[in-house]
Protein backbone atom coordinates (compact mmCIF):
# COMPACT_ATOMS: atom_id res chain seq x y z
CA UNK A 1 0.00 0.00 0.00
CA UNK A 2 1.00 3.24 -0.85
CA UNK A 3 2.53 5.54 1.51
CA UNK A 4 -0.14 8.59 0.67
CA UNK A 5 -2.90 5.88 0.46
CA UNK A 6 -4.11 6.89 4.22
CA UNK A 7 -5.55 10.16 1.86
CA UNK A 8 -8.60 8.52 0.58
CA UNK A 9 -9.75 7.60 4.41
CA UNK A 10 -10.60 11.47 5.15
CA UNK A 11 -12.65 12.05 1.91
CA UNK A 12 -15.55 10.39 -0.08
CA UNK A 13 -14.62 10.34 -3.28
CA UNK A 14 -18.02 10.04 -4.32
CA UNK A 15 -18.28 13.85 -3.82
CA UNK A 16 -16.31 17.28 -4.28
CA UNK A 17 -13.83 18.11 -1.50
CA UNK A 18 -16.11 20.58 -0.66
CA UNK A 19 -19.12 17.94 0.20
CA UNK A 20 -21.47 19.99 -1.70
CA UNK A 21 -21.47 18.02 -5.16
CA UNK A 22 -21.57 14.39 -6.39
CA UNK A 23 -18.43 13.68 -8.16
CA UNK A 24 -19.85 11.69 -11.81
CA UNK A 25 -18.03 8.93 -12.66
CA UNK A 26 -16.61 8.34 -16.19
CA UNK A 27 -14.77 4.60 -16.28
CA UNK A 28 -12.61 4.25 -19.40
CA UNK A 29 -13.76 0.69 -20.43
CA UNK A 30 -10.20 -1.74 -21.72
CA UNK A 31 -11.64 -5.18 -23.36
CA UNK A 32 -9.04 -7.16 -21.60
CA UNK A 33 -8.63 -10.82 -21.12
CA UNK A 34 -11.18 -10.78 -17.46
CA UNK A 35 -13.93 -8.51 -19.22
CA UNK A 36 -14.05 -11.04 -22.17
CA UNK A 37 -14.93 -13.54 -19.40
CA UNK A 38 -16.98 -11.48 -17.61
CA UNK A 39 -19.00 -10.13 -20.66
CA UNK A 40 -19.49 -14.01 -21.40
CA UNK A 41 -21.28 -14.78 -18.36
CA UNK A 42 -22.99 -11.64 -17.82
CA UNK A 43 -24.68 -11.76 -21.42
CA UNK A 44 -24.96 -15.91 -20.75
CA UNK A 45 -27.04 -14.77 -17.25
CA UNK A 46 -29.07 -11.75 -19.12
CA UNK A 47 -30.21 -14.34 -21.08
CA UNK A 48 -31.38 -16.83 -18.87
CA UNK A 49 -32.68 -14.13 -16.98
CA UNK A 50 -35.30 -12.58 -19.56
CA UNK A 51 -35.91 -16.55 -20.78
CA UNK A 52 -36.74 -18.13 -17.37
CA UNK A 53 -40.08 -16.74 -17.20
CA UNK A 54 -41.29 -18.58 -20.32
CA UNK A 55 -39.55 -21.45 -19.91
CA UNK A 56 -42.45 -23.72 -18.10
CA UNK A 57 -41.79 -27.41 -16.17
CA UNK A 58 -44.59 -29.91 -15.25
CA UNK A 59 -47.20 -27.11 -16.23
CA UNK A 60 -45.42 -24.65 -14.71
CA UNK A 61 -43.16 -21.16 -15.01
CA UNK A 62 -39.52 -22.54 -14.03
CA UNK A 63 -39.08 -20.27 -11.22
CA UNK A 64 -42.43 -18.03 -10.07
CA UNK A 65 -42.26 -15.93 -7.01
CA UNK A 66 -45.75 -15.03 -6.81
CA UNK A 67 -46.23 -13.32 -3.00
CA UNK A 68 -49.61 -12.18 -3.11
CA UNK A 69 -50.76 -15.80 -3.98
CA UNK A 70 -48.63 -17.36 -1.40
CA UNK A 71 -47.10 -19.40 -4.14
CA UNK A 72 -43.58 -20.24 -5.21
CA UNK A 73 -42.35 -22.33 -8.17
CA UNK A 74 -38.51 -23.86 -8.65
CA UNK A 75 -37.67 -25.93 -11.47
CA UNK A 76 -40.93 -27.71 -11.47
CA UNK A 77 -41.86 -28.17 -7.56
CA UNK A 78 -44.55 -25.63 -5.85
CA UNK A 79 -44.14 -24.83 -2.51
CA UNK A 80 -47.47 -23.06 -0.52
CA UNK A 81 -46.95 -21.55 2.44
CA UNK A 82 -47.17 -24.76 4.58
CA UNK A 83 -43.98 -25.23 2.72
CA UNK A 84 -42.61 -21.87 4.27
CA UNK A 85 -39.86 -23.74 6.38
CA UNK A 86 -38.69 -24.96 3.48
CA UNK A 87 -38.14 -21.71 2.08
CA UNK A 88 -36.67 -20.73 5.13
CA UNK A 89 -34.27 -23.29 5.52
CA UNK A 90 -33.16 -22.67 1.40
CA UNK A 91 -32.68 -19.00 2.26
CA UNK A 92 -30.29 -19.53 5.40
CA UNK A 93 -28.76 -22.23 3.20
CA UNK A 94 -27.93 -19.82 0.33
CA UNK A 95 -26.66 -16.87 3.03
CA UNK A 96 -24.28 -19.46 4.60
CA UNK A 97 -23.42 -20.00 1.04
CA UNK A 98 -22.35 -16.45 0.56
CA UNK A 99 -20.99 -15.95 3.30
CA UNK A 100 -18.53 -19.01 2.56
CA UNK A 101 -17.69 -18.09 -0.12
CA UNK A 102 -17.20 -14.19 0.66
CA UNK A 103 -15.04 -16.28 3.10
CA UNK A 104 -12.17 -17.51 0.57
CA UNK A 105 -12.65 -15.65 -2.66
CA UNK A 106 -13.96 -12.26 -1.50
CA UNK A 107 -16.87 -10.12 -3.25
CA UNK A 108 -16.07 -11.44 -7.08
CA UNK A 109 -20.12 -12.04 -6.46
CA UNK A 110 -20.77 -8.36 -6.93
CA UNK A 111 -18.44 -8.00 -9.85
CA UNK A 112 -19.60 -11.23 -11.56
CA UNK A 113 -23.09 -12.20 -10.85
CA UNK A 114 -25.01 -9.61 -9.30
CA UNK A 115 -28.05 -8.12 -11.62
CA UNK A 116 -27.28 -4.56 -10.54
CA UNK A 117 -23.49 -4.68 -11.68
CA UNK A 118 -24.37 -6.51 -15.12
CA UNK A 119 -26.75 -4.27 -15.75
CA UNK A 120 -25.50 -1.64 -15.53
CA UNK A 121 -22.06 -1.96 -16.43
CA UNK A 122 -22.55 -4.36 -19.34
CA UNK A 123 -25.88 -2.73 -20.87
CA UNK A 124 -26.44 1.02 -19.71
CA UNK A 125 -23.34 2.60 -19.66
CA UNK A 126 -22.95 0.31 -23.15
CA UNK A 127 -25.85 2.70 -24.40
CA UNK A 128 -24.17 5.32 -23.09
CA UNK A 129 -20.64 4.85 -24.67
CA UNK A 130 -22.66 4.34 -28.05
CA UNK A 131 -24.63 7.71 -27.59
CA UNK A 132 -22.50 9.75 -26.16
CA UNK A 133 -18.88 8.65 -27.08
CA UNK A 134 -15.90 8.22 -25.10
CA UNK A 135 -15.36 8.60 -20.87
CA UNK A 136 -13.95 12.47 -21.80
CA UNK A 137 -16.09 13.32 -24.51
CA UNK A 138 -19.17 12.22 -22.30
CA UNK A 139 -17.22 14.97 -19.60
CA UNK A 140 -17.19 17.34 -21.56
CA UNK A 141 -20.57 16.79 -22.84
CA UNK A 142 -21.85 17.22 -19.36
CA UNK A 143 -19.73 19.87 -18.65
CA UNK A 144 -20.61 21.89 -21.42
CA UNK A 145 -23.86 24.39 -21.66
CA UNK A 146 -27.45 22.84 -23.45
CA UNK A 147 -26.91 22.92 -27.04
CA UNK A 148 -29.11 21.16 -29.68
CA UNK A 149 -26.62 18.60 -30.09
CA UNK A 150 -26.47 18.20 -26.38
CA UNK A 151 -30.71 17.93 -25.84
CA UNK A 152 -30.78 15.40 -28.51
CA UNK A 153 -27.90 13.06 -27.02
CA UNK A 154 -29.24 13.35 -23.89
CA UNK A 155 -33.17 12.99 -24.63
CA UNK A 156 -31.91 9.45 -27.11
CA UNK A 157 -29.63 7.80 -24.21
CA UNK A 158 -32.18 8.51 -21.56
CA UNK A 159 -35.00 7.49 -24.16
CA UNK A 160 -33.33 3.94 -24.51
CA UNK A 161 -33.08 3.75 -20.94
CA UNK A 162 -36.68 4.17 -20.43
CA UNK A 163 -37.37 2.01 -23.14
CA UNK A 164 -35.13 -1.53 -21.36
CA UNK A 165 -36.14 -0.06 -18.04
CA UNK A 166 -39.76 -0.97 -19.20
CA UNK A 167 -38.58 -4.35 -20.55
CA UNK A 168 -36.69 -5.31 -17.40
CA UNK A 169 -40.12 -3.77 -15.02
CA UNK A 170 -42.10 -6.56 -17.29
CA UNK A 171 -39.36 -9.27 -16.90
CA UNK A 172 -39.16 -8.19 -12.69
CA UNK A 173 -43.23 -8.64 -12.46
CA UNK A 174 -43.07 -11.98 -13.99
CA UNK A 175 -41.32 -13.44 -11.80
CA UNK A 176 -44.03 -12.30 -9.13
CA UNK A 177 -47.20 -12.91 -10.86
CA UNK A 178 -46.12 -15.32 -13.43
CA UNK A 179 -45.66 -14.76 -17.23
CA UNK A 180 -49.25 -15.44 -18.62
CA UNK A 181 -50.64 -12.78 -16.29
CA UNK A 182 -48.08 -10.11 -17.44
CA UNK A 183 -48.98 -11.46 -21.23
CA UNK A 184 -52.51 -10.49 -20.02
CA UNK A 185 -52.25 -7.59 -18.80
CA UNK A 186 -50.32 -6.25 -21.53
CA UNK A 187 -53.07 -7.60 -23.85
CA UNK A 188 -55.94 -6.44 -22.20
CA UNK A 189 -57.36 -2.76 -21.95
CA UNK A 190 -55.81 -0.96 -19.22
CA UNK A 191 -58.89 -0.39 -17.08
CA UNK A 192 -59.11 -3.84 -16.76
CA UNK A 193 -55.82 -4.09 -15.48
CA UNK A 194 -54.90 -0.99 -13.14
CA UNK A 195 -53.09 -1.90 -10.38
CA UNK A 196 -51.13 -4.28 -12.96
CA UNK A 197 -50.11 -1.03 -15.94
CA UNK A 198 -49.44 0.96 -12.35
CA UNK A 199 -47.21 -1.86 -11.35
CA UNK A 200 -45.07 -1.84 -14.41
CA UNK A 201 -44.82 1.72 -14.52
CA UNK A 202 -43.48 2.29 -10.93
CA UNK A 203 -41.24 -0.49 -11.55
CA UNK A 204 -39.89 1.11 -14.32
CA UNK A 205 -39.16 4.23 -12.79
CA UNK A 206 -37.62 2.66 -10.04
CA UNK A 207 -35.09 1.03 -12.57
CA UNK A 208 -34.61 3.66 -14.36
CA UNK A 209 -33.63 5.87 -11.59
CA UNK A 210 -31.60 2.85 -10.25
CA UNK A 211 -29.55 3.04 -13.67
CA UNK A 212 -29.66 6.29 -15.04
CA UNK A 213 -28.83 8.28 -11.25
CA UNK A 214 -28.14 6.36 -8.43
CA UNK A 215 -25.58 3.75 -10.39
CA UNK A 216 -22.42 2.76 -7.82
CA UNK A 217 -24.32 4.29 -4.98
CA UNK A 218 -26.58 0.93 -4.86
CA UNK A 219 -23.25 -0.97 -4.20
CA UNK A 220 -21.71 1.81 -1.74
CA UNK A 221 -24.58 2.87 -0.12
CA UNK A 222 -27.67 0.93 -0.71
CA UNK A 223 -26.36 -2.25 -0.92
CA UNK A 224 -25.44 -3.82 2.87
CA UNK A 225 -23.02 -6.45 1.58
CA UNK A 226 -20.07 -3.83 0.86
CA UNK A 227 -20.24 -3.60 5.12
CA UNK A 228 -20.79 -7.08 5.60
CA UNK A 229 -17.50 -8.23 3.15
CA UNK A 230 -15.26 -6.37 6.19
CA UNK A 231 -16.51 -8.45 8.69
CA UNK A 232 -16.01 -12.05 6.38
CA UNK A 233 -12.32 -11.35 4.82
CA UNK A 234 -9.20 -11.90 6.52
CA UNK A 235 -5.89 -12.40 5.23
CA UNK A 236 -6.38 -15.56 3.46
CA UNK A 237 -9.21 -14.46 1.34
CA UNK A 238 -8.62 -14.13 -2.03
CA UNK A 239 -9.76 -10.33 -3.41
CA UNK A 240 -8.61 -8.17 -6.26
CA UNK A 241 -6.02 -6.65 -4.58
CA UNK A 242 -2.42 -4.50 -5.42
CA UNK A 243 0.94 -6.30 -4.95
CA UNK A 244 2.69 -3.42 -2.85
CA UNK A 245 5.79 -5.56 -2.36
CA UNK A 246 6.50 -5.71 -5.82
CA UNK A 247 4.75 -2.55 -6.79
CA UNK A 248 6.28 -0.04 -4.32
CA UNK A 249 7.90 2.69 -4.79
CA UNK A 250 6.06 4.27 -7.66
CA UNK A 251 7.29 6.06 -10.44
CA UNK A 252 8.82 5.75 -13.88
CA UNK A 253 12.11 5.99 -12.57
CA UNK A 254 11.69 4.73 -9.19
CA UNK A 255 12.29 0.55 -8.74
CA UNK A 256 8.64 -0.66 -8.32
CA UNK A 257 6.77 -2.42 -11.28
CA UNK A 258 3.97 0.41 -10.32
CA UNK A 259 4.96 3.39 -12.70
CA UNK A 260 1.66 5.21 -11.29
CA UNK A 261 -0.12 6.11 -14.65
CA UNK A 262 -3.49 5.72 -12.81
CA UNK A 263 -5.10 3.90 -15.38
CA UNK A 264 -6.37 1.46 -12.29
CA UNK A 265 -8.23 4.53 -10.53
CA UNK A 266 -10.01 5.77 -14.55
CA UNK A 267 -11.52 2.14 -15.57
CA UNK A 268 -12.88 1.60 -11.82
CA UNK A 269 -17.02 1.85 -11.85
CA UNK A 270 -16.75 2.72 -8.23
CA UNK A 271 -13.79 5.43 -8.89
CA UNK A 272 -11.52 3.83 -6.00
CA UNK A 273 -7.74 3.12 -5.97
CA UNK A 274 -7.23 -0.34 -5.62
CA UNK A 275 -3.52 0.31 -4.85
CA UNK A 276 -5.15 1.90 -1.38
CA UNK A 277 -6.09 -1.67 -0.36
CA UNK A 278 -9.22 -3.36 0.25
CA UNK A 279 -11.88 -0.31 0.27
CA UNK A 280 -15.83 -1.35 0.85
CA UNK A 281 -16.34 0.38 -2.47
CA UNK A 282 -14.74 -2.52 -4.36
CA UNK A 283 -16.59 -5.43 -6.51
CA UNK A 284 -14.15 -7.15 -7.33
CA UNK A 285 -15.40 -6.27 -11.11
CA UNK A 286 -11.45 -7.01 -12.10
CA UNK A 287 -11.22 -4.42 -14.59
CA UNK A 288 -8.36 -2.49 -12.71
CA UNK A 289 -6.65 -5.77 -13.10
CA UNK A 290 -7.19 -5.57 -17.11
CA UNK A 291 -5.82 -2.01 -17.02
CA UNK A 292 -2.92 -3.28 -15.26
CA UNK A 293 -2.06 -6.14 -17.12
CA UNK A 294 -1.87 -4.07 -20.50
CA UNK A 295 0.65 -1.85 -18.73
CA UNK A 296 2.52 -4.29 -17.68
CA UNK A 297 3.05 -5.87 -21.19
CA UNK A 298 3.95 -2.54 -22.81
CA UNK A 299 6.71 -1.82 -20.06
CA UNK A 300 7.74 -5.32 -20.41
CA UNK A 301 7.11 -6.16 -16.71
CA UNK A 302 5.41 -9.72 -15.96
CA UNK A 303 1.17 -9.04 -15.60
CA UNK A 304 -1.03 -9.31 -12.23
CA UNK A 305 0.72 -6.68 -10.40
CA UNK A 306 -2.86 -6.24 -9.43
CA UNK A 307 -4.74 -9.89 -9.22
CA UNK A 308 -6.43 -12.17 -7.33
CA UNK A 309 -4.27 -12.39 -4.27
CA UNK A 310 -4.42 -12.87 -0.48
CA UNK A 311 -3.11 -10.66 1.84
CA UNK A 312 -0.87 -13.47 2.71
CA UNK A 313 0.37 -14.40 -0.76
CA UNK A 314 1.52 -10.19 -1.15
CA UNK A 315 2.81 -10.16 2.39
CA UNK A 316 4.64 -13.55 2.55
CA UNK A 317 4.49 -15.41 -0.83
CA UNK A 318 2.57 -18.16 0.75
CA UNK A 319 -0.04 -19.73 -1.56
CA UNK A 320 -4.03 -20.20 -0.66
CA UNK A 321 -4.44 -22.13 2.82
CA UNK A 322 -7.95 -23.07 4.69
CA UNK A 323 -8.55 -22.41 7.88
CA UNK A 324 -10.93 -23.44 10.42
CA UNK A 325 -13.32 -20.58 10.12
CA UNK A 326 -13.89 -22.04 6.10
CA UNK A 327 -14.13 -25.40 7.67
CA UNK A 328 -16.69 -24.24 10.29
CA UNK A 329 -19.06 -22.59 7.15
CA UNK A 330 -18.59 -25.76 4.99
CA UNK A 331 -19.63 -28.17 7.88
CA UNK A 332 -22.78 -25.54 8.21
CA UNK A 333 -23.43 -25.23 4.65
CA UNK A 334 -23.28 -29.13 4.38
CA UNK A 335 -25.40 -30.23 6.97
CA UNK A 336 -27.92 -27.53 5.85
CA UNK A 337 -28.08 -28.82 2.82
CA UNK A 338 -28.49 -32.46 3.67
CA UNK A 339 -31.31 -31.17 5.60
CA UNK A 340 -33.10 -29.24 3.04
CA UNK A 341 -32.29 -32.77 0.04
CA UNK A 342 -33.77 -35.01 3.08
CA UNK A 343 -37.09 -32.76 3.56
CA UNK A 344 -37.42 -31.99 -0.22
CA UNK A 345 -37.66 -36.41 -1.00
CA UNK A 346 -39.56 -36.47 1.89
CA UNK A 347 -41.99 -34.12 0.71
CA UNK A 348 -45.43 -35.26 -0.32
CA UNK A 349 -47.55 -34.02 -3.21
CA UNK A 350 -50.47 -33.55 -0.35
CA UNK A 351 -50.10 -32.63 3.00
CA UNK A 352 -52.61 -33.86 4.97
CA UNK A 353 -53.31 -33.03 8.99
CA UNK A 354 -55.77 -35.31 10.52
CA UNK A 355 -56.66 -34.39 14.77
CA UNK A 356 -59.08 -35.69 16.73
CA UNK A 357 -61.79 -33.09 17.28
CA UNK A 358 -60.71 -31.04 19.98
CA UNK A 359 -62.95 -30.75 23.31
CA UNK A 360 -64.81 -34.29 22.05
CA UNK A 361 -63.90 -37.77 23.96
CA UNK A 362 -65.03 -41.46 22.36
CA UNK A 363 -68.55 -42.49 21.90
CA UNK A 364 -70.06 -45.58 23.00
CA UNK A 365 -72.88 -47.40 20.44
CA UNK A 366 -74.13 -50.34 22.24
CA UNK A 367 -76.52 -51.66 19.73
CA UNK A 368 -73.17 -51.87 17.47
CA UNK A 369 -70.56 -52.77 20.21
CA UNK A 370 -68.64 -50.37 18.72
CA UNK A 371 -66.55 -47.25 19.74
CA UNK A 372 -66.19 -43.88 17.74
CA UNK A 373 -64.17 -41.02 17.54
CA UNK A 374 -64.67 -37.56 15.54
CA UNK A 375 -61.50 -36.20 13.62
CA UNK A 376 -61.04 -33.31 11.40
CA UNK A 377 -58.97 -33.50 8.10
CA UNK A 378 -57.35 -31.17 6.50
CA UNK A 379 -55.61 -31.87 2.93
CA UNK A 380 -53.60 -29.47 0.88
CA UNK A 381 -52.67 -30.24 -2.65
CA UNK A 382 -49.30 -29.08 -3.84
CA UNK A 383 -49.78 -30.14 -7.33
CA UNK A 384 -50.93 -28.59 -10.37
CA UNK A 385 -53.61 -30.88 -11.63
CA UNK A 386 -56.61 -31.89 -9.77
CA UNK A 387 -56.90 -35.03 -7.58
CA UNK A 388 -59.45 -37.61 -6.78
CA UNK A 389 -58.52 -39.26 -2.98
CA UNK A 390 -59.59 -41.47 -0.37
CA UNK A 391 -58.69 -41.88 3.35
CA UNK A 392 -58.35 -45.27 4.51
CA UNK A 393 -57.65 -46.29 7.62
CA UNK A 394 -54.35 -48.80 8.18
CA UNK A 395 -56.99 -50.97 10.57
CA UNK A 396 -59.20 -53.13 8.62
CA UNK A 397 -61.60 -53.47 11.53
CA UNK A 398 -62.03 -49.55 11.46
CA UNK A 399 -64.40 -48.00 9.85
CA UNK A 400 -65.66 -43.90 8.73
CA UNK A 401 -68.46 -42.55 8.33
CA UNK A 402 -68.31 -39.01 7.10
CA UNK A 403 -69.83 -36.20 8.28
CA UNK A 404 -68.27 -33.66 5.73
CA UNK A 405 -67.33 -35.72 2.81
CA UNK A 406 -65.51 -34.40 -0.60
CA UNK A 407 -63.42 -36.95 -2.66
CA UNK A 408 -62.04 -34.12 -4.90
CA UNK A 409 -59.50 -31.58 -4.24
CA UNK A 410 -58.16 -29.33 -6.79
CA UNK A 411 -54.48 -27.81 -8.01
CA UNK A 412 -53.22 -26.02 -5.33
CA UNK A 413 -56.37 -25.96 -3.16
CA UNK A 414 -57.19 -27.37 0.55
CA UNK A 415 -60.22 -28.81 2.33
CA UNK A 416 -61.29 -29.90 5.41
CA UNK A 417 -63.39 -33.14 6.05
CA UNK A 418 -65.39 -34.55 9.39
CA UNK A 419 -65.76 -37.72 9.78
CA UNK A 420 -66.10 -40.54 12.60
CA UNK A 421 -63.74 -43.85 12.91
CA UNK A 422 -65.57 -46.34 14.27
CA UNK A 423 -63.92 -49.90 15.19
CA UNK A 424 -65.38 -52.85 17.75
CA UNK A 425 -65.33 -52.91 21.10
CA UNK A 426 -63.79 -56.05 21.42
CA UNK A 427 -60.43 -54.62 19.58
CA UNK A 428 -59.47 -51.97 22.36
CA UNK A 429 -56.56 -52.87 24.27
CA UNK A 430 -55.71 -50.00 25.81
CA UNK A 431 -57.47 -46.26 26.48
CA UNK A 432 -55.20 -44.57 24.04
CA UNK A 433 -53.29 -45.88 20.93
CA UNK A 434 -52.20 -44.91 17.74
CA UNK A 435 -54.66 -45.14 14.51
CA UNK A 436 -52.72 -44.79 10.76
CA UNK A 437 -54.56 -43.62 8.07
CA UNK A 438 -53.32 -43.38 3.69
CA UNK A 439 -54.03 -41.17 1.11
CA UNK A 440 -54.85 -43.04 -1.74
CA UNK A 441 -55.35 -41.35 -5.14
CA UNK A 442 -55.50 -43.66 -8.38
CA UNK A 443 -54.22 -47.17 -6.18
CA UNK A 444 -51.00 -44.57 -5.18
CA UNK A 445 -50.58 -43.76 -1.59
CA UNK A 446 -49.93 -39.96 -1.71
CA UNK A 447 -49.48 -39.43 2.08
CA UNK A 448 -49.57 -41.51 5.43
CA UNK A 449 -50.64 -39.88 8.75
CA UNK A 450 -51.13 -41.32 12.36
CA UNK A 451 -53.12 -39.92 15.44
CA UNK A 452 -54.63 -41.09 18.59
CA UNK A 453 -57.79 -43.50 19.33
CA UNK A 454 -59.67 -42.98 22.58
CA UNK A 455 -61.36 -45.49 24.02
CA UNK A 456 -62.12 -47.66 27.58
CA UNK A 457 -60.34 -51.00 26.82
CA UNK A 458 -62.00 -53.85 26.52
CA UNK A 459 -62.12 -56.16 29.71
């Protein structure tokens, strides 16, 4: 780390050194080896992004996050909200998952993966380079007073913006309501469909002003993962970081490979210096490292003087080690998700609740010698087709006679059934025991539930 690097700890550089005006950011964009790659898999997620919604499994949109229905699709399966803990346990899963891997290979999520990064860095600021031209041409552009030329840039770039803003509201809503809704709506007058055309046009706004003004201050400020990343890396982790032993002193005269042309601190979207160390402000987007590299091979110095490095590897040249803390996640991780496999198999296509009715004990029918109970049923079908059941009870003695009866329950629907078991006198052993019951639908036993039998035994 450079010696005048302590500089950048007094000041936001997000603003003028006054405080009174947010510093715009112009990154110079170099089509290096890492954006190539990155490009690749940003375009490759963009893709699947837009296509998931119309991509449909068993009947059903591949991944559907519809809230206000209490339903939730992925990759085929539907989970209601008696499913919630399943949802629950997925979602610690995939934060232990993060964290993990925070853990060893630092925040190459946000640089990589993350929607907001992609989006804008591979698609808006695209449009912008097209319209407007070059990092100083699009200065001086803003700089400059309103001119015709100037309106009619502007009004274009922020025109286009609008106009994928819109697309990605429609893509966004979905993935909450589902695609043939959306495909409604859009088909349909508007009256018909309000709160849906309000919907897409507040979401568009939103992402528009998420792209267009706020940019890097999602990461920096909005974003809580930038905080969190402090608390997860230690010197092991692998981050894009500045090789100070070898880069130090700078200059082109001094002995360092660094010969400070700054080209680092004009292609970073968040306009740090990475050669200040590990800031919050960094996603690990590896362009600096692209920058770098290109140097490197003009001055005829060997590349990664900024890289994927540990604090370790700069300090002492050792390579990538484990520790316990990564051992302690990965034990988490794994037993969280042998949890989550084990109650997926185990998960039936109905879940089905039978109690016996509360605040009622047995009844006695002489003329029959027999003993009943009264039970409530409920059944909740996670499918998406329709299902014709029966409830039978594991006893062959026992018997039920309904009070509520339905045989029919359909996709995605519940009901709730009353009905008495009634077995012999002459079979009770004992005042309570256990009763089994299946769920039978087409000869296939969808379900099997126990519960308790009251009765005096039989002397």
């Amino acid at each position: 780390m450079s010696q005048n690097s302590a500089k950048f700890r007094d000041q936001i550089n997000k603003v003028t050194n006054d405080g009174n005006k947010r510093k715009w950011l112009y990154p110079k964009l170099i089509k290096g080896k890492l954006f190539r790659y990155r490009a690749l898999i940003s375009y490759s997620f963009l893709l699947l992004l837009f296509a998931t919604p119309f991509i449909r499994l068993n009947g059903e949109q591949l991944v559907l996050l519809n809230v206000p229905e209490r339903k939730f699709v992925f990759f085929g399966l539907i989970f209601w909200p008696q499913d919630f803990y399943l949802f629950v346990l997925a979602l610690i899963s995939f934060m232990i998952f993060i964290v993990l891997f925070t853990v060893v290979f630092g925040r190459v999520f946000c640089g990589w993966i993350c929607p907001q990064t992609i989006f804008l860095e591979m698609v808006f600021r695209r449009i912008e380079a097209w319209v407007e031209g070059s990092p100083a041409q699009r200065k001086v552009l803003d700089d400059g007073p309103l001119t015709t030329k100037k309106a009619a840039k502007k009004i274009a770039k922020h025109g286009v913006y609008l106009l994928i803003s819109f697309l990605i509201a429609n893509i966004f809503l979905s993935y909450l309501i589902g695609s043939t809704t959306l495909i409604t709506i859009i088909k349909e007058p508007v009256a018909e469909h309000l709160s849906g055309f309000i919907s897409i046009i507040l979401f568009t706004l939103v992402f528009y002003l998420v792209f267009s003004r706020m940019r890097e201050l999602v990461c920096t400020v909005v974003c809580p993962y930038g905080r969190l990343q402090g608390v997860l890396l230690d010197n092991e982790s692998i981050i894009v970081a500045y090789d100070y032993q070898r880069g130090e002193p700078r200059g082109k005269k001094l002995k360092g490979d660094c010969i400070d042309c700054g080209l680092c601190v004009q292609v970073c979207p968040t306009g740090i210096d990475i050669r200040n160390g590990t800031q919050m402000e960094c996603v690990n987007c590896t362009a600096c490292i692209d920058a770098c590299d290109m140097v490197m091979d003009k001055i005829g110095r060997p590349i990664r003087l900024i890289g994927f490095k540990s604090e370790d590897e700069i300090l002492q040249k050792e390579s990538l080690t484990l520790n316990k803390r990564v051992y302690g996640y990965a034990a988490i991780l794994f037993l969280l998700l042998g949890t989550l496999t084990y109650l997926l198999l185990k998960r039936s296509d109905v879940e089905t609740t039978i109690l016996r009715a509360g605040g009622t004990l047995y009844q006695l029918r002489d003329k029959e010698h027999t003993v009943s109970n009264l039970y409530n049923a409920e059944l909740v079908n996670k499918t998406t087709h329709q299902l014709r059941f029966e409830i039978v009870p594991d006893d062959r003695a026992a018997k039920i006679q309904y009070i509520q009866k339905d045989n029919q329950l359909a996709a995605g629907a519940s009901i709730k059934i009353t009905f008495f078991v009634i077995l012999p006198q002459s079979s009770i052993r004992q005042y309570k025991s256990a009763i089994g019951f299946r769920l039978l639908s087409a000869g296939k036993q969808l379900d099997h539930i126990e519960t308790t039998f009251i009765a005096p035994p039989n002397d």
